[in-house]
C-alpha atoms as a PDB file:
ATOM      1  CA  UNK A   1     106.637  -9.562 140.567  1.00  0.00           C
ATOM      2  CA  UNK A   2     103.357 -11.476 140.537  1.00  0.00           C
ATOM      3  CA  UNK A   3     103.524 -14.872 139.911  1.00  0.00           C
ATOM      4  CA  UNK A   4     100.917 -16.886 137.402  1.00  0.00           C
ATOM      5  CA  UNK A   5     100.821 -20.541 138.351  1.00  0.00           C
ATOM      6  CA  UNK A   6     100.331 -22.720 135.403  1.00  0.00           C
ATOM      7  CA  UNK A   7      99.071 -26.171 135.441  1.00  0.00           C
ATOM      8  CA  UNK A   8      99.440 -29.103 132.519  1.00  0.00           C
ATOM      9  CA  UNK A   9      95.748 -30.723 133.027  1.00  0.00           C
ATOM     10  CA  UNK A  10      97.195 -34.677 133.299  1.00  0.00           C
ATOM     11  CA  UNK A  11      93.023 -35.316 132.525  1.00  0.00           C
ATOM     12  CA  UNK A  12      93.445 -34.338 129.096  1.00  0.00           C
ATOM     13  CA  UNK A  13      95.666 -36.935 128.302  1.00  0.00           C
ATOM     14  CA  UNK A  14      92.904 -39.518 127.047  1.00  0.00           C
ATOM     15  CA  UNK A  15      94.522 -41.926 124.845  1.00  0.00           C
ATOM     16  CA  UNK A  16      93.554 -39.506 121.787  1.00  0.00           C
ATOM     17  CA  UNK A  17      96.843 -40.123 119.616  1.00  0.00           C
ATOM     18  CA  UNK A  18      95.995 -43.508 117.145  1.00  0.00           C
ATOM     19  CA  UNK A  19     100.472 -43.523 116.855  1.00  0.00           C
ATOM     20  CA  UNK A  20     103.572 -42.085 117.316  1.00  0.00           C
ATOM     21  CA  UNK A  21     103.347 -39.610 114.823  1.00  0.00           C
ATOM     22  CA  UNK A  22      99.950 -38.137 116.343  1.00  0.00           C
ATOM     23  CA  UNK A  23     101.289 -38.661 119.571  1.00  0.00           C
ATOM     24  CA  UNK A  24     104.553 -36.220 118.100  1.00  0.00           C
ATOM     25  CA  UNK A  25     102.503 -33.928 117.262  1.00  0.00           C
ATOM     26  CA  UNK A  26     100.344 -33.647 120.173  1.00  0.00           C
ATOM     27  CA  UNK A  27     103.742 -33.530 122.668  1.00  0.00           C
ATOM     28  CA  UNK A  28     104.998 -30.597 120.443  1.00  0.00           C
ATOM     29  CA  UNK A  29     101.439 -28.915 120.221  1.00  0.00           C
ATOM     30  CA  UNK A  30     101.919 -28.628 124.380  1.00  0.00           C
ATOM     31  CA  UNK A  31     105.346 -27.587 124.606  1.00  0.00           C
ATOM     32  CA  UNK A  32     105.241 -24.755 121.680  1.00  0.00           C
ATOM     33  CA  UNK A  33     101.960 -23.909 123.961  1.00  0.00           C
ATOM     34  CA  UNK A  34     103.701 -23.803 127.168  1.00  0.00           C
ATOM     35  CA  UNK A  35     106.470 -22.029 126.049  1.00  0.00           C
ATOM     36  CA  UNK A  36     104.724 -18.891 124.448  1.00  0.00           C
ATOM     37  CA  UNK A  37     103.075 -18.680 127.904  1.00  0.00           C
ATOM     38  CA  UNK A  38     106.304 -18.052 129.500  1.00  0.00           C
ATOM     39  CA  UNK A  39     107.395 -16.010 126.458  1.00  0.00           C
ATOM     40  CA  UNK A  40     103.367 -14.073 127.791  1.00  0.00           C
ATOM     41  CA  UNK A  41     104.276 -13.831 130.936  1.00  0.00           C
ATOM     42  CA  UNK A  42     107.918 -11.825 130.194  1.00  0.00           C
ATOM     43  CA  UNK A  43     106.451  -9.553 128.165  1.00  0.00           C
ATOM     44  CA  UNK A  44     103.274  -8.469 130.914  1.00  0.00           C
ATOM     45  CA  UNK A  45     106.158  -8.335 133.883  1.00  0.00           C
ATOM     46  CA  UNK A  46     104.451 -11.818 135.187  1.00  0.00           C
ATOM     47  CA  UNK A  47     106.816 -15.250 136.533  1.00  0.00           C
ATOM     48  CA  UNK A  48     105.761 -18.102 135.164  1.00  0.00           C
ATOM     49  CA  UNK A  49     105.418 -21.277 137.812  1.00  0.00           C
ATOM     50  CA  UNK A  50     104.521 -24.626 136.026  1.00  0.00           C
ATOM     51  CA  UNK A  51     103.300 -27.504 137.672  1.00  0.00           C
ATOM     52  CA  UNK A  52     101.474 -30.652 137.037  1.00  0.00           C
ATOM     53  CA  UNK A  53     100.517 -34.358 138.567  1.00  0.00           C
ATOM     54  CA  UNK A  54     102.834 -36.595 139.220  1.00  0.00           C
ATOM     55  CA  UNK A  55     100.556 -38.822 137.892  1.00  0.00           C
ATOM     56  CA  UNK A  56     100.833 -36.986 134.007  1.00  0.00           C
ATOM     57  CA  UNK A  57     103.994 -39.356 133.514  1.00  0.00           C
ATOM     58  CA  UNK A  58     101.587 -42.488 133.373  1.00  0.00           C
ATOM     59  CA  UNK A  59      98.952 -41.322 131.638  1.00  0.00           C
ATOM     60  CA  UNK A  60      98.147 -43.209 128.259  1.00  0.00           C
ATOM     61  CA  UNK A  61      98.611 -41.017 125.218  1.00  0.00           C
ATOM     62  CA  UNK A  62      98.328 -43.554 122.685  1.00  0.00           C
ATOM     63  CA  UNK A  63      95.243 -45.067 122.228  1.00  0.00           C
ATOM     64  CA  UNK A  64      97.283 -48.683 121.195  1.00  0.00           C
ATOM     65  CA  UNK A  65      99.970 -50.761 121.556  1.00  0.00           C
ATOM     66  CA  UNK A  66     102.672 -51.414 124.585  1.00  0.00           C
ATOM     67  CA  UNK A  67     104.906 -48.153 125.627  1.00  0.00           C
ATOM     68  CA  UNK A  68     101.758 -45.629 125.436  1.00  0.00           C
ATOM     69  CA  UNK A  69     101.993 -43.338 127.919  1.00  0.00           C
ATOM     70  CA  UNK A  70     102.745 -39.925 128.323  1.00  0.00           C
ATOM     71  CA  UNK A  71     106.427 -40.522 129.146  1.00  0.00           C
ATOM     72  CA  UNK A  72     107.078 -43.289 127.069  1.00  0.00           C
ATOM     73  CA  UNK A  73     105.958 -41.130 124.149  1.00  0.00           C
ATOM     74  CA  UNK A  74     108.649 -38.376 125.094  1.00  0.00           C
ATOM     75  CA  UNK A  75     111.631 -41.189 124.825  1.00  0.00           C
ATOM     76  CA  UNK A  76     110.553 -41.878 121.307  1.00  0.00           C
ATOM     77  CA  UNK A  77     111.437 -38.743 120.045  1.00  0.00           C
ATOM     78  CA  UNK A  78     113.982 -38.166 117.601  1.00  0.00           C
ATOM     79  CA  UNK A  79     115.964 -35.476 115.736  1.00  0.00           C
ATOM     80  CA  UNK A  80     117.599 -32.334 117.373  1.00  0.00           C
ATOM     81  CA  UNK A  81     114.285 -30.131 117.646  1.00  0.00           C
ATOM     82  CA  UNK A  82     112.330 -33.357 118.791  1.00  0.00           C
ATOM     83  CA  UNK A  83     115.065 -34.087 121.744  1.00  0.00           C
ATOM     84  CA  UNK A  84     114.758 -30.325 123.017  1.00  0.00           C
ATOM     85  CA  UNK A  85     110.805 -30.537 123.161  1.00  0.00           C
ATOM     86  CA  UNK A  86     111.665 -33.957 125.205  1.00  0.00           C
ATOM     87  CA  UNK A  87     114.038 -31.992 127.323  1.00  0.00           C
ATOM     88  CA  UNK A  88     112.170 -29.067 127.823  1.00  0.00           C
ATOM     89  CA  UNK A  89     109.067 -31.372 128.902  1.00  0.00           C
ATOM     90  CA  UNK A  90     110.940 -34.389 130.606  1.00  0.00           C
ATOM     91  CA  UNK A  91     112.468 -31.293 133.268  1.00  0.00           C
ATOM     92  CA  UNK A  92     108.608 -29.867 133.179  1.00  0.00           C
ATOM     93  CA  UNK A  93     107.843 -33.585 134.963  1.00  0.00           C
ATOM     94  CA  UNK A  94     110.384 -32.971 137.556  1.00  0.00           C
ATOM     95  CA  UNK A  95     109.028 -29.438 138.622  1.00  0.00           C
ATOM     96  CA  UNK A  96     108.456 -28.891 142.106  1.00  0.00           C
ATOM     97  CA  UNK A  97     105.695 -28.411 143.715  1.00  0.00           C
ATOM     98  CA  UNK A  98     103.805 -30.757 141.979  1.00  0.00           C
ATOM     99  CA  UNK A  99      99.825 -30.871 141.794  1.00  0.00           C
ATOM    100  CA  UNK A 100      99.709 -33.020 144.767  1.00  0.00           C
ATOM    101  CA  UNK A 101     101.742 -30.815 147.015  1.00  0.00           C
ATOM    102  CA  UNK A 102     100.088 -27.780 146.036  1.00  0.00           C
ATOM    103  CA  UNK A 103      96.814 -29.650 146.909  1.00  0.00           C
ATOM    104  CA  UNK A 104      98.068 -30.767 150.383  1.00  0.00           C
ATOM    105  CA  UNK A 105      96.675 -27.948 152.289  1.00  0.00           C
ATOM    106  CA  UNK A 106      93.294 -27.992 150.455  1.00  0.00           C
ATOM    107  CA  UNK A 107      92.274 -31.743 152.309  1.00  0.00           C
ATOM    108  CA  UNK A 108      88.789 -30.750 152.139  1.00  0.00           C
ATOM    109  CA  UNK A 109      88.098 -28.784 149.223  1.00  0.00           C
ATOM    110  CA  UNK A 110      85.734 -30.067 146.813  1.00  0.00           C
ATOM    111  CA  UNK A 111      86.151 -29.673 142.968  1.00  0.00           C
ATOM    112  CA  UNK A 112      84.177 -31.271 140.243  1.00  0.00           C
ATOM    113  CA  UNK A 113      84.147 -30.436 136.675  1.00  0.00           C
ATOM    114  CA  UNK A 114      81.188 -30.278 134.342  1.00  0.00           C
ATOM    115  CA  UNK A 115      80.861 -32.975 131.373  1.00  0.00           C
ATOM    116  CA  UNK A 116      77.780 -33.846 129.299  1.00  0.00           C
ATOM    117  CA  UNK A 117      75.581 -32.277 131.893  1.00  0.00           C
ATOM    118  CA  UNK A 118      77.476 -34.020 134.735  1.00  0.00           C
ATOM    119  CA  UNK A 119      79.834 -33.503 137.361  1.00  0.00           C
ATOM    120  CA  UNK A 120      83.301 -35.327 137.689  1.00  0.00           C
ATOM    121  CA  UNK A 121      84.936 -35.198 141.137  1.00  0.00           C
ATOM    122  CA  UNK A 122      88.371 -33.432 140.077  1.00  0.00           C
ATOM    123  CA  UNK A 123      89.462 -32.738 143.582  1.00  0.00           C
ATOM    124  CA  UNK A 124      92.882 -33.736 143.647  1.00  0.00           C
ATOM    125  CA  UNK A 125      93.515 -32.982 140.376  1.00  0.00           C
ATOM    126  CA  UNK A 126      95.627 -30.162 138.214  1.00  0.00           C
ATOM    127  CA  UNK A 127      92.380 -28.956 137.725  1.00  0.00           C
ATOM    128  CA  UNK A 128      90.958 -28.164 141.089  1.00  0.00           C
ATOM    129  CA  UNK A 129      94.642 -26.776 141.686  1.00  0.00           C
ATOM    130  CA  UNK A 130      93.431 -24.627 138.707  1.00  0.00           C
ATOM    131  CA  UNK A 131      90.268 -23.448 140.512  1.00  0.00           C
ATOM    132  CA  UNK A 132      91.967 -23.256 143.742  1.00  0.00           C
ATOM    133  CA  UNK A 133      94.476 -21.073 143.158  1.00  0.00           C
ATOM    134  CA  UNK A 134      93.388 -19.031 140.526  1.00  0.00           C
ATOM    135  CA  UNK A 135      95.636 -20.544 138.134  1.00  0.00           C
ATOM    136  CA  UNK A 136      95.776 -20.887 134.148  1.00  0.00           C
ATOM    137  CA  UNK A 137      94.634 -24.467 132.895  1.00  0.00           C
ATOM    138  CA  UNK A 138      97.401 -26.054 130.028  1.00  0.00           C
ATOM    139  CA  UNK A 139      95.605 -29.303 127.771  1.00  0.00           C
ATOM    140  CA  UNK A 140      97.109 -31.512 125.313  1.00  0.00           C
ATOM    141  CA  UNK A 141      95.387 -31.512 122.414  1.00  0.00           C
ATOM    142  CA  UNK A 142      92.704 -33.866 121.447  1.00  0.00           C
ATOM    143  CA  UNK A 143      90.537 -34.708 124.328  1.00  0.00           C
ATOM    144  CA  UNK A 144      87.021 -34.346 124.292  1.00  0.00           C
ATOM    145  CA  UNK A 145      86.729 -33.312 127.662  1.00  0.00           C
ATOM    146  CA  UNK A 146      88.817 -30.501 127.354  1.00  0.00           C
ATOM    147  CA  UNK A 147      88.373 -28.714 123.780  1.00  0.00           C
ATOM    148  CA  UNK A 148      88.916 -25.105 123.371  1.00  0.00           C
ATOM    149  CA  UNK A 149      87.064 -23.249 125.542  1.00  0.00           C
ATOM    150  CA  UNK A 150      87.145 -22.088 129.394  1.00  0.00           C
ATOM    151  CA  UNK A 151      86.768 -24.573 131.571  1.00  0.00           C
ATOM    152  CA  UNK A 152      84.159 -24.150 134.243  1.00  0.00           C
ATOM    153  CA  UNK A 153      84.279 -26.196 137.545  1.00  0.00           C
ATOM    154  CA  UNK A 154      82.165 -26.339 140.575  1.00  0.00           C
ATOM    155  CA  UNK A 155      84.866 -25.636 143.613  1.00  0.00           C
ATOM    156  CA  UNK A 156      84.389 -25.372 147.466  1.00  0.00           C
ATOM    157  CA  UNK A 157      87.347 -24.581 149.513  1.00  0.00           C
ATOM    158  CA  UNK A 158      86.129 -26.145 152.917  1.00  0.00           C
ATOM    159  CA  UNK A 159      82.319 -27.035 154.367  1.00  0.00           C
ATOM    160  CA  UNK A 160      82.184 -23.861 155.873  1.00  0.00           C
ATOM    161  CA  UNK A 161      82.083 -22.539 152.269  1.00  0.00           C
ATOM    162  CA  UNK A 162      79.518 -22.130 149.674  1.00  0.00           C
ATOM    163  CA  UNK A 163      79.870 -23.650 146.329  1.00  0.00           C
ATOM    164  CA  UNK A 164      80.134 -21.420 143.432  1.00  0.00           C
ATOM    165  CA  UNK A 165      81.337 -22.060 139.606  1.00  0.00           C
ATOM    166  CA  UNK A 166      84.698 -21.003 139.007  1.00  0.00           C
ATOM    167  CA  UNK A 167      85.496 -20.760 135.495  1.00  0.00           C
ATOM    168  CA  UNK A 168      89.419 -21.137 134.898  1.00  0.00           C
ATOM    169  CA  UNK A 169      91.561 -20.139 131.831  1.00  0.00           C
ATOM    170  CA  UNK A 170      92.460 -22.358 129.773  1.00  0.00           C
ATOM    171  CA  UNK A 171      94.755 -22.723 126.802  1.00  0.00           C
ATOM    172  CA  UNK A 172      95.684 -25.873 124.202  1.00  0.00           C
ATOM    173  CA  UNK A 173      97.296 -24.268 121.092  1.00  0.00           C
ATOM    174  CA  UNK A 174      99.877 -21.643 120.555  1.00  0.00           C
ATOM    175  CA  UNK A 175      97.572 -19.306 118.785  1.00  0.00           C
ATOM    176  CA  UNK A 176      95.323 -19.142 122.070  1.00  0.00           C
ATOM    177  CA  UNK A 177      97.724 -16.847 124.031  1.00  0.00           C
ATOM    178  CA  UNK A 178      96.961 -13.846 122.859  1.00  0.00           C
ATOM    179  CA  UNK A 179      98.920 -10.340 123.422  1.00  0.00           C
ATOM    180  CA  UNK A 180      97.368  -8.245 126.091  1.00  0.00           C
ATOM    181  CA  UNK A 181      97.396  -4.454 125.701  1.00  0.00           C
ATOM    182  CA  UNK A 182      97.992  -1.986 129.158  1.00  0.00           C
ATOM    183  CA  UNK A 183      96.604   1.186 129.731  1.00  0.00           C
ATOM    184  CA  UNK A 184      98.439   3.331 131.661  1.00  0.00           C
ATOM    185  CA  UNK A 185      95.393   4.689 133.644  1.00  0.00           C
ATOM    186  CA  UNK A 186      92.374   2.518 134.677  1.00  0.00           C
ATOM    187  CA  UNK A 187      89.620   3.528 132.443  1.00  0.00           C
ATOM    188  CA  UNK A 188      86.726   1.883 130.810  1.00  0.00           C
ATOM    189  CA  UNK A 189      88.861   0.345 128.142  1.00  0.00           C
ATOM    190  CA  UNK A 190      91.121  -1.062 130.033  1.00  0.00           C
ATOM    191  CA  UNK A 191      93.468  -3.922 128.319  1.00  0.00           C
ATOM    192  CA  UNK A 192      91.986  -7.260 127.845  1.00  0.00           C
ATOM    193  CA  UNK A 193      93.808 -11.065 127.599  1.00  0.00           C
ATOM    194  CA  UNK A 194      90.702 -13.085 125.402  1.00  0.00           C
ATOM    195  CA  UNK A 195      90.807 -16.693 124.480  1.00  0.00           C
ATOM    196  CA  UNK A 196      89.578 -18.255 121.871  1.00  0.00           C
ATOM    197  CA  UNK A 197      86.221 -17.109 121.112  1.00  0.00           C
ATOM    198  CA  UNK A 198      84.315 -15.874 117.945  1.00  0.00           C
ATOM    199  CA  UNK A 199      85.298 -11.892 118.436  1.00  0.00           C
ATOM    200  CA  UNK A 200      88.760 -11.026 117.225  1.00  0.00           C
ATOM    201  CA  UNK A 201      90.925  -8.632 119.973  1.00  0.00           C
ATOM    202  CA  UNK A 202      89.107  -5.903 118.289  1.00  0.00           C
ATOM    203  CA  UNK A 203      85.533  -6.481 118.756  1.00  0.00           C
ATOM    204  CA  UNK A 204      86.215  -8.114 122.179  1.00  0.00           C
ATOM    205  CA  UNK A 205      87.262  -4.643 123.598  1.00  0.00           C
ATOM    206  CA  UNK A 206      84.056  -3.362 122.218  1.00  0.00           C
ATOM    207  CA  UNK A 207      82.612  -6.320 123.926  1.00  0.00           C
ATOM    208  CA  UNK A 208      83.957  -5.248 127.144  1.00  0.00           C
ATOM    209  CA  UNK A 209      83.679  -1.384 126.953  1.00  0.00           C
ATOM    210  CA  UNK A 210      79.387  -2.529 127.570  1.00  0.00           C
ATOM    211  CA  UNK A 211      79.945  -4.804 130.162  1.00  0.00           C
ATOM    212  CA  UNK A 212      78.286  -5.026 133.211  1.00  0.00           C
ATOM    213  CA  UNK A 213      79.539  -6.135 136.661  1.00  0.00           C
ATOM    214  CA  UNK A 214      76.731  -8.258 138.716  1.00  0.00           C
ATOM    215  CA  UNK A 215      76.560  -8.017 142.693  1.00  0.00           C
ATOM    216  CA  UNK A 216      79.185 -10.060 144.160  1.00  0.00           C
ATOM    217  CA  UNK A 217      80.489 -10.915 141.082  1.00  0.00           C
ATOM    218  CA  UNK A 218      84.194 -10.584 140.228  1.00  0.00           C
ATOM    219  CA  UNK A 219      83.314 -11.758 136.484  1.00  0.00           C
ATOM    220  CA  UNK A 220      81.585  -8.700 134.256  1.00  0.00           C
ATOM    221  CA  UNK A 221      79.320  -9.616 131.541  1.00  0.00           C
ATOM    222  CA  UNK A 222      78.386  -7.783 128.141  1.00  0.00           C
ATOM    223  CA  UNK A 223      75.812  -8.734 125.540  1.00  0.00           C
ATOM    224  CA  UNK A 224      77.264  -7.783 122.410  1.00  0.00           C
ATOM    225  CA  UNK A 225      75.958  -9.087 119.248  1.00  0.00           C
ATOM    226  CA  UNK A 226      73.195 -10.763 120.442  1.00  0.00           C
ATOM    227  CA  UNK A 227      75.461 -13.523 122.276  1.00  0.00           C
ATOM    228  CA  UNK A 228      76.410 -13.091 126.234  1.00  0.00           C
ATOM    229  CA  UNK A 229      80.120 -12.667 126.895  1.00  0.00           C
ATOM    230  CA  UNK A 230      81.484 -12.809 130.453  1.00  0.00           C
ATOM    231  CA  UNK A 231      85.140 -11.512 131.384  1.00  0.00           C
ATOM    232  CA  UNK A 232      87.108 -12.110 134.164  1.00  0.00           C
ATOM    233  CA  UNK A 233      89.969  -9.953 135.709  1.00  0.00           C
ATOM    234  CA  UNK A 234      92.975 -12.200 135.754  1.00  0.00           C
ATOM    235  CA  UNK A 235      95.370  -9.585 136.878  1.00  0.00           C
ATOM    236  CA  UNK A 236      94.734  -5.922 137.538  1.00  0.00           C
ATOM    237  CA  UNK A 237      92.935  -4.577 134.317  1.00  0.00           C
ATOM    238  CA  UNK A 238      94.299  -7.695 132.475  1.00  0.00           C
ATOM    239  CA  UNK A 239      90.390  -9.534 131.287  1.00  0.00           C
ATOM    240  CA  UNK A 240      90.836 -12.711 129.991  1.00  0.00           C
ATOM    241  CA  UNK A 241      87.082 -13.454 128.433  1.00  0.00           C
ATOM    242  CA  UNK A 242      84.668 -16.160 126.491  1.00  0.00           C
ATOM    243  CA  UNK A 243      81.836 -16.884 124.643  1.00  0.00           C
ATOM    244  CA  UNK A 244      78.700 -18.102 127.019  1.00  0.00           C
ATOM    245  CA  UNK A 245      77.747 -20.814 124.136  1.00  0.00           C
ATOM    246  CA  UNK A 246      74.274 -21.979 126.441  1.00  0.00           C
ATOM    247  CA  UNK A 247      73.444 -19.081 128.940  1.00  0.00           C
ATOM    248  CA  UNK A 248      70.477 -20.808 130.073  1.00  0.00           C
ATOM    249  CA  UNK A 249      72.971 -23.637 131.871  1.00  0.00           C
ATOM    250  CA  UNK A 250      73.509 -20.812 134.359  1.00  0.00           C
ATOM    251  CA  UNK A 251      69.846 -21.485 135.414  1.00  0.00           C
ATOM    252  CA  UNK A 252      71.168 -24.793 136.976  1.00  0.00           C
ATOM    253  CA  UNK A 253      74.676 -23.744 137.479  1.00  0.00           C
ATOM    254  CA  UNK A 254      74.821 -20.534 139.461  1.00  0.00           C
ATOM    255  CA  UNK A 255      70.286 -19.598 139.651  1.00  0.00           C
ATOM    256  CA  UNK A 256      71.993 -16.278 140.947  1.00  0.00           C
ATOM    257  CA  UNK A 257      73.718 -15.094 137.476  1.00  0.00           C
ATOM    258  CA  UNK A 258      70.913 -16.390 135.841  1.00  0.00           C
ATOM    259  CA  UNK A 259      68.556 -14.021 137.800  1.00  0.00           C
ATOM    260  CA  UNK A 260      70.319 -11.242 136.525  1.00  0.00           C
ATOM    261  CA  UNK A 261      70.408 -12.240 133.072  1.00  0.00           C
ATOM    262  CA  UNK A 262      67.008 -12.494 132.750  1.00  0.00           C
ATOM    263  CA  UNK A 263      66.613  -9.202 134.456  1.00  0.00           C
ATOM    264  CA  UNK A 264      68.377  -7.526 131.996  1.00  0.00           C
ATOM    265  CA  UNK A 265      66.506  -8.923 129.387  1.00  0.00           C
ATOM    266  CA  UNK A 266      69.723 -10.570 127.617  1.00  0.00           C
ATOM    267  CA  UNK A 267      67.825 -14.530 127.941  1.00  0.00           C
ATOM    268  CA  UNK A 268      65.397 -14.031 126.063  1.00  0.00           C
ATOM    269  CA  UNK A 269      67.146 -11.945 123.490  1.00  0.00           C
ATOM    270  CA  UNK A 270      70.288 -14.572 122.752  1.00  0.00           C
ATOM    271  CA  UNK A 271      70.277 -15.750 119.384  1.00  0.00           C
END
């Protein structure tokens, strides 16, 4: 059986709950999350590994007053359903490996991740362990540098290797892990895993049924609406895909893809 690695992004813990009640909320927002992966991951014959930082513990959630991180916020639940959210992510804490030991072969990778135009070194972070493994991306709810979208980092594995974007999947709420559907032969409709995008399940297929793959590209892309959509094969015939909100960015991020956009003519016909 294949095994999906998750990881709990510890960087999207940003002192974003104003009290306990927010902070409540948030905490359950991630474990309901969490758990309907695993729940996903049953039901397409895939184990579930979850991981995270040992540094998520420590973390401020709260964005005031004494007892405000992460952990402290778990202990202040109450209430039979609150105490088994606590449980479930108080054990979550103690899972082995942790970011940092999954990292400990990668001593000279280099991961930074894109904000406002700028790149944040992320290299010993859940994140990079995101990128380097191929693994799905889990936020808490509320940070600004992690809304709902993909995430997209620039990753090198070692200086004998080139640096490329590598966008990873990444969910916050329940509602983004969606139901994937198999085929049981490979065909051009094959089954696809979407996030959260502006196509429904429907019209994303339809999306993907006209995509294109690019040379020594993993990713396929499909202009569909007058909007660019890329997909990316997450397992075999499983495409988990998004919205490309600015295309042009890929004219600074990856000149290559870029190239081939504007080749096709998609650039300069994006809404």
């Amino acid at each position: 059986m294949e095994t999906q690695r998750i990881l709990v992004n510890e960087l999207s813990v940003s002192k974003q709950a104003a009290n306990d009640y927010a902070a409540g909320d948030i905490i359950n927002c991630l474990a309901h999350t969490l758990r309907e992966l695993i729940k996903h991951g049953d039901q397409i014959g895939c184990e579930i590994a979850i991981s995270t930082s040992a540094n998520l513990a420590n973390m401020r959630l709260l964005s005031i007053g004494p007892n405000n991180t992460f952990y402290a916020c778990l202990f202040k639940r109450r209430g039979p359903d609150q105490q088994a959210v606590s449980g479930f992510l108080q054990k979550l804490l103690r899972n082995r490996p942790s970011t940092e030991e999954l990292l400990a072969k990668y001593e000279r990778h280099r991961c930074a991740h894109y904000r406002g135009g700028l790149l944040v070194d992320v290299a010993r972070t859940s994140v990079a362990a995101a990128a380097a493994l191929e693994g799905w991306l889990v936020s808490l709810r509320g940070c600004s540098d992690f809304p709902r979208a993909s995430v997209t980092a620039r990753y090198c594995r070692d200086d004998n290797s080139e640096e490329h974007d590598v966008v990873i999947v990444h969910f916050i709420e329940q509602s983004d892990v969606y139901q994937v559907r198999r085929e049981p032969e490979a065909s051009q409709n094959s089954g696809v895993h979407v996030s959260p995008m502006d196509l429904d399940q429907q019209e994303a297929q339809k999306a993907l049924d006209c995509a294109v793959r690019l040379p020594d590209e993993k990713r396929v892309f499909a202009f569909y609406n007058r909007k660019i959509y890329v997909f990316f094969e997450h397992m075999e015939r499983y495409y988990h895909g998004y919205l490309v909100q600015h295309p042009r960015e890929y004219r600074n991020r990856d000149r290559k893809i870029y190239n081939h956009l504007v080749r096709l003519g998609w650039i300069d016909l994006i809404t």
